[in-house]
Protein backbone atom coordinates (compact mmCIF):
# COMPACT_ATOMS: atom_id res chain seq x y z
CA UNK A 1 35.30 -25.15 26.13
CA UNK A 2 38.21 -26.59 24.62
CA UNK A 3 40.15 -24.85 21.99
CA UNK A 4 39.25 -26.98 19.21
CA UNK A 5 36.16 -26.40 19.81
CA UNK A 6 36.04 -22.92 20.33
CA UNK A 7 37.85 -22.76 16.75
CA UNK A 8 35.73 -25.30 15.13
CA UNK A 9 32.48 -22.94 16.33
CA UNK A 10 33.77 -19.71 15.21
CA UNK A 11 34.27 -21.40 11.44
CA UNK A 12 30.89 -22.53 11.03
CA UNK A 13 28.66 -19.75 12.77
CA UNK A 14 29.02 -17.46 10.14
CA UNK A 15 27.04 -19.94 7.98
CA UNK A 16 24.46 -20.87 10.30
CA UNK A 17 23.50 -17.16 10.94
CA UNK A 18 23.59 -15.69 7.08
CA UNK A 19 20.52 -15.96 4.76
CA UNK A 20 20.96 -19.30 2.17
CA UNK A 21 21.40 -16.36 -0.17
CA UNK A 22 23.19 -13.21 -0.25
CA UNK A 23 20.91 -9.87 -0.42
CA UNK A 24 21.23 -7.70 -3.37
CA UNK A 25 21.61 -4.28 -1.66
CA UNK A 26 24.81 -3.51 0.22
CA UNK A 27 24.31 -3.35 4.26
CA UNK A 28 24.58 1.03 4.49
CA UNK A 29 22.04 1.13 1.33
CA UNK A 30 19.39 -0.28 3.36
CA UNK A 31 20.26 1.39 6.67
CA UNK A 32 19.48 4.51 4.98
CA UNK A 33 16.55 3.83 3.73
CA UNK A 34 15.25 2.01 7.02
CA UNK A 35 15.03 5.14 8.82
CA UNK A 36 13.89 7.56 5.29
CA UNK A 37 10.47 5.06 5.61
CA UNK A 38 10.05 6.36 8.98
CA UNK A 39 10.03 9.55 8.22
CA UNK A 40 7.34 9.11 5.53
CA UNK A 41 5.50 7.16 7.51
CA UNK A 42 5.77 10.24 9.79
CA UNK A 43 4.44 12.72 7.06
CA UNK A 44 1.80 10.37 5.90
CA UNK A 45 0.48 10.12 9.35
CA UNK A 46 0.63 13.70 11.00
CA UNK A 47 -2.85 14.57 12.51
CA UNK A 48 -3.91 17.48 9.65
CA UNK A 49 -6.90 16.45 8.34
CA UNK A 50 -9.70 16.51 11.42
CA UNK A 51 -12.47 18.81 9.29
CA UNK A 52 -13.73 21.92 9.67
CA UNK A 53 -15.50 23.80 12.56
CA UNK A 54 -17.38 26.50 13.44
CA UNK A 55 -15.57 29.58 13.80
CA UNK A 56 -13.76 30.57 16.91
CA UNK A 57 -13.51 26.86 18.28
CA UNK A 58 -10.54 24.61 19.51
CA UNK A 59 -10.53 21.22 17.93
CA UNK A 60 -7.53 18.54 19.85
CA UNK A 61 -6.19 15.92 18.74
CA UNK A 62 -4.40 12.87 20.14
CA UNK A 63 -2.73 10.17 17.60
CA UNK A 64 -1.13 7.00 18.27
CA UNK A 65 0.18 4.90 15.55
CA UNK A 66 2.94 1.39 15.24
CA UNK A 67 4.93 1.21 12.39
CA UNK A 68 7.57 -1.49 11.34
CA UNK A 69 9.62 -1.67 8.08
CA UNK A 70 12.14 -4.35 7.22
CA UNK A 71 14.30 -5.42 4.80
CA UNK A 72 15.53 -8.93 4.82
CA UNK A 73 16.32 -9.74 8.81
CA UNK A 74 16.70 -6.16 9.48
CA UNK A 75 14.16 -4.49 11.37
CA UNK A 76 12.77 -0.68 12.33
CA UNK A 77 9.77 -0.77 14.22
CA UNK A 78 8.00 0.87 17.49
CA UNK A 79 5.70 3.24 18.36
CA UNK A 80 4.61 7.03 17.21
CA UNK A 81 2.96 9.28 19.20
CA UNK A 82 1.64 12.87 18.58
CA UNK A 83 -1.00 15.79 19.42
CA UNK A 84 -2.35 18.82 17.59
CA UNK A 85 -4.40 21.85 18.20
CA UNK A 86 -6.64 23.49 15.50
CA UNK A 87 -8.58 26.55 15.73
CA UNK A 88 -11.04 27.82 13.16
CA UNK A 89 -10.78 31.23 12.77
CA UNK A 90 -13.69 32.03 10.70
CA UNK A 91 -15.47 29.98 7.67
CA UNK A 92 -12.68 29.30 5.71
CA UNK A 93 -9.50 29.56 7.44
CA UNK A 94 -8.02 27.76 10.67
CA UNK A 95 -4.95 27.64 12.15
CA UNK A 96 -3.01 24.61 13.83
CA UNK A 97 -0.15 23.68 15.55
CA UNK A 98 1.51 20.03 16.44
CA UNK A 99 3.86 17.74 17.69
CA UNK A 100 5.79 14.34 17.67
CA UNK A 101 7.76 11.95 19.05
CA UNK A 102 8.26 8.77 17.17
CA UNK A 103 10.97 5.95 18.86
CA UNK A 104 11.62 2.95 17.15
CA UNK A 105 14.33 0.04 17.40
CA UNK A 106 16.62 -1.64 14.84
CA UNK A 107 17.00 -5.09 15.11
CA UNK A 108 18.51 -8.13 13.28
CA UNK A 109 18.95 -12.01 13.73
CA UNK A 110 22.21 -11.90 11.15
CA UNK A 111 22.20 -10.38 7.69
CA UNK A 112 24.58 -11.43 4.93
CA UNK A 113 25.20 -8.48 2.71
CA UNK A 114 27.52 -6.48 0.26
CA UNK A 115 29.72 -4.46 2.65
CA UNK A 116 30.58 -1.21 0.98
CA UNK A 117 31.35 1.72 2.98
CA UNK A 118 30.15 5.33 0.92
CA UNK A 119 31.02 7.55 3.38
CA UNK A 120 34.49 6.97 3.69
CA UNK A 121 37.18 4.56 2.35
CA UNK A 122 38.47 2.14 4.46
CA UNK A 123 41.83 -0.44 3.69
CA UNK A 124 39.50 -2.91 2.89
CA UNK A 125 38.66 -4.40 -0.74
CA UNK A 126 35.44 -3.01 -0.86
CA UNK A 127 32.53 -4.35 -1.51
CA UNK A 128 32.83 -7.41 -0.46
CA UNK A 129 29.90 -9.93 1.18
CA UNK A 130 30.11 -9.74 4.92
CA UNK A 131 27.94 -11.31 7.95
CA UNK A 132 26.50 -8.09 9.77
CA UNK A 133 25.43 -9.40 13.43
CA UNK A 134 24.22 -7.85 16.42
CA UNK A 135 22.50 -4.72 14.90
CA UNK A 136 20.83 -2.50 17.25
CA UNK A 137 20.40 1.04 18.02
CA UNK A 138 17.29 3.54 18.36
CA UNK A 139 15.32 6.22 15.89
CA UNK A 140 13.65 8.79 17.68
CA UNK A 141 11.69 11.91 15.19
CA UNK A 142 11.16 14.82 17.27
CA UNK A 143 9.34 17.45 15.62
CA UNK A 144 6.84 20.78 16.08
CA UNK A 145 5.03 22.46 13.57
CA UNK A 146 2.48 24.83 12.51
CA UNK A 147 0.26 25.27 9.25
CA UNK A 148 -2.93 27.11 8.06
CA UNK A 149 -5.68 25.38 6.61
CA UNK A 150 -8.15 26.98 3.48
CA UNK A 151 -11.89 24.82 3.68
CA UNK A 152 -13.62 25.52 0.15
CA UNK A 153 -17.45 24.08 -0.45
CA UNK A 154 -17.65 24.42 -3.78
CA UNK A 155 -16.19 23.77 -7.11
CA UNK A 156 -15.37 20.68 -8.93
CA UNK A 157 -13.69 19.16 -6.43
CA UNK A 158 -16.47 19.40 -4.23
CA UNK A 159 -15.65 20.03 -0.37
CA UNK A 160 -11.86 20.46 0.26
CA UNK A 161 -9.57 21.54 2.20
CA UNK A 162 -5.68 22.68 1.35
CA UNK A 163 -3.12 22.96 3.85
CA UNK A 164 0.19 24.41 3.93
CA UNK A 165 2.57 24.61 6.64
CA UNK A 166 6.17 23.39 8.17
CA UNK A 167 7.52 21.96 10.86
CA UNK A 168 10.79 21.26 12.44
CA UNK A 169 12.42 17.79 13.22
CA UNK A 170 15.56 16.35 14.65
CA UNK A 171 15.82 12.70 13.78
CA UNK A 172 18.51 11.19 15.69
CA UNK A 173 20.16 7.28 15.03
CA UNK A 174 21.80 6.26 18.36
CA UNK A 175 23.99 3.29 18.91
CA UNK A 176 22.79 2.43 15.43
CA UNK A 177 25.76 -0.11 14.77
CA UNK A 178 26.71 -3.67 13.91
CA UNK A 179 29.25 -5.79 13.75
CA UNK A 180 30.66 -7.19 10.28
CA UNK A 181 32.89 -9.82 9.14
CA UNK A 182 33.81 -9.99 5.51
CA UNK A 183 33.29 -13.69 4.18
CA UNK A 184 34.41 -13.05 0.56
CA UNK A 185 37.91 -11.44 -1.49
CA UNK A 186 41.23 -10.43 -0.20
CA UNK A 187 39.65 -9.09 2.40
CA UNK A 188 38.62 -12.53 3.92
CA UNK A 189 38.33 -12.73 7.96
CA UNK A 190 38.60 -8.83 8.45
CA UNK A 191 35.68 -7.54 11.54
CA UNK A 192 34.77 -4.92 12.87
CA UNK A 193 32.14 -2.49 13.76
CA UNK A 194 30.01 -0.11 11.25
CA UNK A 195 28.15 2.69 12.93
CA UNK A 196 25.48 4.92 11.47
CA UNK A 197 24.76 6.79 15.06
CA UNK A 198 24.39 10.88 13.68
CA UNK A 199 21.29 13.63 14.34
CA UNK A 200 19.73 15.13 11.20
CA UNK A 201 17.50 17.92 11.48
CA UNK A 202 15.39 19.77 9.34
CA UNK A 203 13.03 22.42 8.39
CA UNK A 204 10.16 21.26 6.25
CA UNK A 205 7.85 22.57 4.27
CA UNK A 206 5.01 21.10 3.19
CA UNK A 207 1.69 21.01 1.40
CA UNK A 208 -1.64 19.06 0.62
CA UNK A 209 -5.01 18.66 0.09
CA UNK A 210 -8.16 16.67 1.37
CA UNK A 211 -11.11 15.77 -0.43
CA UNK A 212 -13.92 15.41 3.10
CA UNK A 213 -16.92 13.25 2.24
CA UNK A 214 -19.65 12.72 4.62
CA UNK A 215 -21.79 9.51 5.19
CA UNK A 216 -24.50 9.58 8.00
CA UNK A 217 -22.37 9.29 11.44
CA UNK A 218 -18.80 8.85 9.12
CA UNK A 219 -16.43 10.60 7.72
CA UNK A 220 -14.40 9.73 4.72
CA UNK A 221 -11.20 11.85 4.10
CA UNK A 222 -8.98 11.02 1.28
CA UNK A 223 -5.69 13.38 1.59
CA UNK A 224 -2.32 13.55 -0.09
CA UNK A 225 0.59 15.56 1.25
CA UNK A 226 4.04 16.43 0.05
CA UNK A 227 6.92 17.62 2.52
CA UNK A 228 10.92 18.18 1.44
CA UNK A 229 12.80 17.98 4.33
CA UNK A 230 15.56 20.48 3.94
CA UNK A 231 18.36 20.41 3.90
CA UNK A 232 19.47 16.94 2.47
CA UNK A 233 22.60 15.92 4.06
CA UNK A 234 25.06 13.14 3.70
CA UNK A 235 24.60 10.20 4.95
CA UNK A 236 27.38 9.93 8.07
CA UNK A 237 29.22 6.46 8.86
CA UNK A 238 32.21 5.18 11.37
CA UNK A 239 34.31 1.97 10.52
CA UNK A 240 36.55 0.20 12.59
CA UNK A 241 38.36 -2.86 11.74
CA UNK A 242 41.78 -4.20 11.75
CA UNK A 243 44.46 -0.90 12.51
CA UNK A 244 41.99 1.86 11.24
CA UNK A 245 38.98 3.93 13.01
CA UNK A 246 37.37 6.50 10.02
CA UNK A 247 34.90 8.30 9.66
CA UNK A 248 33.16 10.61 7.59
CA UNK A 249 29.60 11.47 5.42
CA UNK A 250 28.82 10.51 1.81
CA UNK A 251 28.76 14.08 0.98
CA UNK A 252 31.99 15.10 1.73
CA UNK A 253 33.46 11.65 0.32
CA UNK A 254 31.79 12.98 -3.25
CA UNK A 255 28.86 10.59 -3.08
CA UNK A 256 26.54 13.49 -2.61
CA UNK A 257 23.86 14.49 0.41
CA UNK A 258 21.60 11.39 0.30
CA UNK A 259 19.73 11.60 3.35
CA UNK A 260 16.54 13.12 3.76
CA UNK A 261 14.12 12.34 0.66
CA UNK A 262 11.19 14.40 -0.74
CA UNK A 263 7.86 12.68 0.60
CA UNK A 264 4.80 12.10 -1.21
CA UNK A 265 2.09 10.30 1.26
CA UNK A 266 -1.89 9.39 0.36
CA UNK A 267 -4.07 8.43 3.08
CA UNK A 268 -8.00 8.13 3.73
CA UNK A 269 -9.38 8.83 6.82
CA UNK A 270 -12.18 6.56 8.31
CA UNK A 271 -13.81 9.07 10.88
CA UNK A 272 -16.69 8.05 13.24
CA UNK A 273 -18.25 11.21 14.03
CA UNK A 274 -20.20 10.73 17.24
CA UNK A 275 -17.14 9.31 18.76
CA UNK A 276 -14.26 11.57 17.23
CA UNK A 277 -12.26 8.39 16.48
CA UNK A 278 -10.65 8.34 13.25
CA UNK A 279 -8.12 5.13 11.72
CA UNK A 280 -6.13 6.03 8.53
CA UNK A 281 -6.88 3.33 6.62
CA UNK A 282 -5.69 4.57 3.20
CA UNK A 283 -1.78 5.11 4.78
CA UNK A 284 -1.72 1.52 5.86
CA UNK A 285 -2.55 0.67 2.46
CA UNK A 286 -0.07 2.85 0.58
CA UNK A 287 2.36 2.92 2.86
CA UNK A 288 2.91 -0.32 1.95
CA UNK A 289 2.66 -0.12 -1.20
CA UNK A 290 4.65 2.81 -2.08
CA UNK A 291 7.67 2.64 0.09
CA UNK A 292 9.64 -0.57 -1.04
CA UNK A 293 9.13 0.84 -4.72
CA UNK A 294 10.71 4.78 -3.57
CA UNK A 295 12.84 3.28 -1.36
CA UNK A 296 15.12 0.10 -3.08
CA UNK A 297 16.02 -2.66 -1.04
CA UNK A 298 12.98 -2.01 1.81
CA UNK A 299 10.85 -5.63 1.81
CA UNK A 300 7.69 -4.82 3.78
CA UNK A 301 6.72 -1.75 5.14
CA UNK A 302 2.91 -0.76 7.62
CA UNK A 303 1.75 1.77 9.64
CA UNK A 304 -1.22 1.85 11.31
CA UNK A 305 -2.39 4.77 12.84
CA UNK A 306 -5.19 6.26 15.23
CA UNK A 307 -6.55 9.92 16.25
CA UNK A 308 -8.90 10.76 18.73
CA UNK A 309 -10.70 13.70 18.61
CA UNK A 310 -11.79 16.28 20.80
């Protein structure tokens, strides 16, 4: 290609790949938050709630569930996998154990947002509106946990059942990067690469309670849970651009530990007994509801998730 050309293509593809118009919520706001959903959507979906049974027997538990959340062209979406044991040990009380594995990608077809790095301070006049292209990278939520489970019959709640519990998780961001080119301010023309690759983990507790109604051959299992992943932790970033390489976490930059938000999830379970073959219908609903108003900046966000009983 000749060199005009080459020139007169790299001048006008940042305006054919950015959004018409600019997005309100700087580039490392959202990719926070992008992976936060997931791990609600995690919490809102882990297989808890398959009823009582007589005492003394095993109850398994297979789920399978897709999620995607976005936020302007930037995408998180894939699949989410897990399996659970329960045993009842007597009327009341049961016991269960689970685990996880959740793997989604990030994608994007070219974002235009505010570029403003919290973790660290790089020589650029910050923020500024950039073209982010080329994001990609991988979540993966790996997790165990245990919990006990109290079935009452009577009261004014009716039948119910409370569970409390914890579980352990490692949510790793690989490769989770894109490449930026500030369009705006003194800091015109200046690219790069912003990385959020890092591993969290946590220990989290949680608690909730579901309200079992029963209809002929179905189920119908309203729940609401609350988990606090713990610790939080700051958010951790690399920049590279024109003669620097940093890195560093919001926390230790005095922006405070951001990542890892208290969860409140509501589902309802649509169980059809003869088959074992439950579809959380109420998380799709809420899911969507709830998350772009706790979580600023997200757009859409669904899950829809299956268990299979046995």
């Amino acid at each position: 290609m000749p060199r005009f050309l080459r020139i007169a293509a790299s001048l006008v593809a940042p305006f054919m790949l950015a959004p018409a118009a600019a997005a309100d919520h700087s580039f490392e706001f959202v990719a926070e938050h992008l992976p936060e959903v997931a791990m609600d959507n995690r919490f809102a979906t882990l297989p808890l709630w398959s009823g009582a049974t007589p005492a003394g027997v095993w109850q398994f538990t297979l789920q399978g569930a897709v999620a995607r959340t976005s936020s302007g062209a930037m995408r998180l979406d894939g699949p989410m996998l897990s399996a659970a044991a329960r045993r009842q040990l007597n009327d009341r009380w049961a016991v269960h154990a689970f685990g996880f594995f959740d793997e989604l990608g990030f994608s994007s077809s070219g974002e235009r947002r505010p570029l403003d790095t919290l973790f660290t301070q790089p020589p650029l006049a910050l923020p500024a509106e950039a073209l982010f292209t080329d994001l990609r990278g991988m979540y993966r939520n790996i997790g165990a946990g245990a919990a006990f489970s109290l079935h009452k019959e009577r009261g004014w709640l009716g039948e119910r059942e409370w569970v409390v519990g914890a579980l352990y998780q490692r949510v790793e961001l690989s490769d989770y990067r894109a490449n930026y080119q500030v369009l705006e301010g003194p800091s015109t023309g200046a690219s790069g690469v912003v990385d959020y690759s890092a591993v969290y983990p946590h220990l989290t507790p949680f608690a909730g309670l579901a309200l079992p109604r029963h209809s002929g051959t179905w189920r119908w299992t309203p729940h609401v849970l609350l988990a606090m992943p713990l610790p939080r932790r700051g958010f951790q970033g690399r920049i590279t651009g024109p003669g620097f390489d940093l890195s560093g976490d919001t926390a230790s930059a005095g922006h405070g530990n951001v990542f890892g938000d208290f969860s409140l999830t509501l589902g309802l379970d649509a169980t059809y007994k003869p088959w074992g073959l439950t579809v959380d219908l109420g998380s799709l609903v809420t899911q969507a509801l709830l998350e772009p108003i706790i979580h600023k900046g997200i757009d859409q966000n669904w899950v829809i998730s299956v268990y299979k009983q046995f």
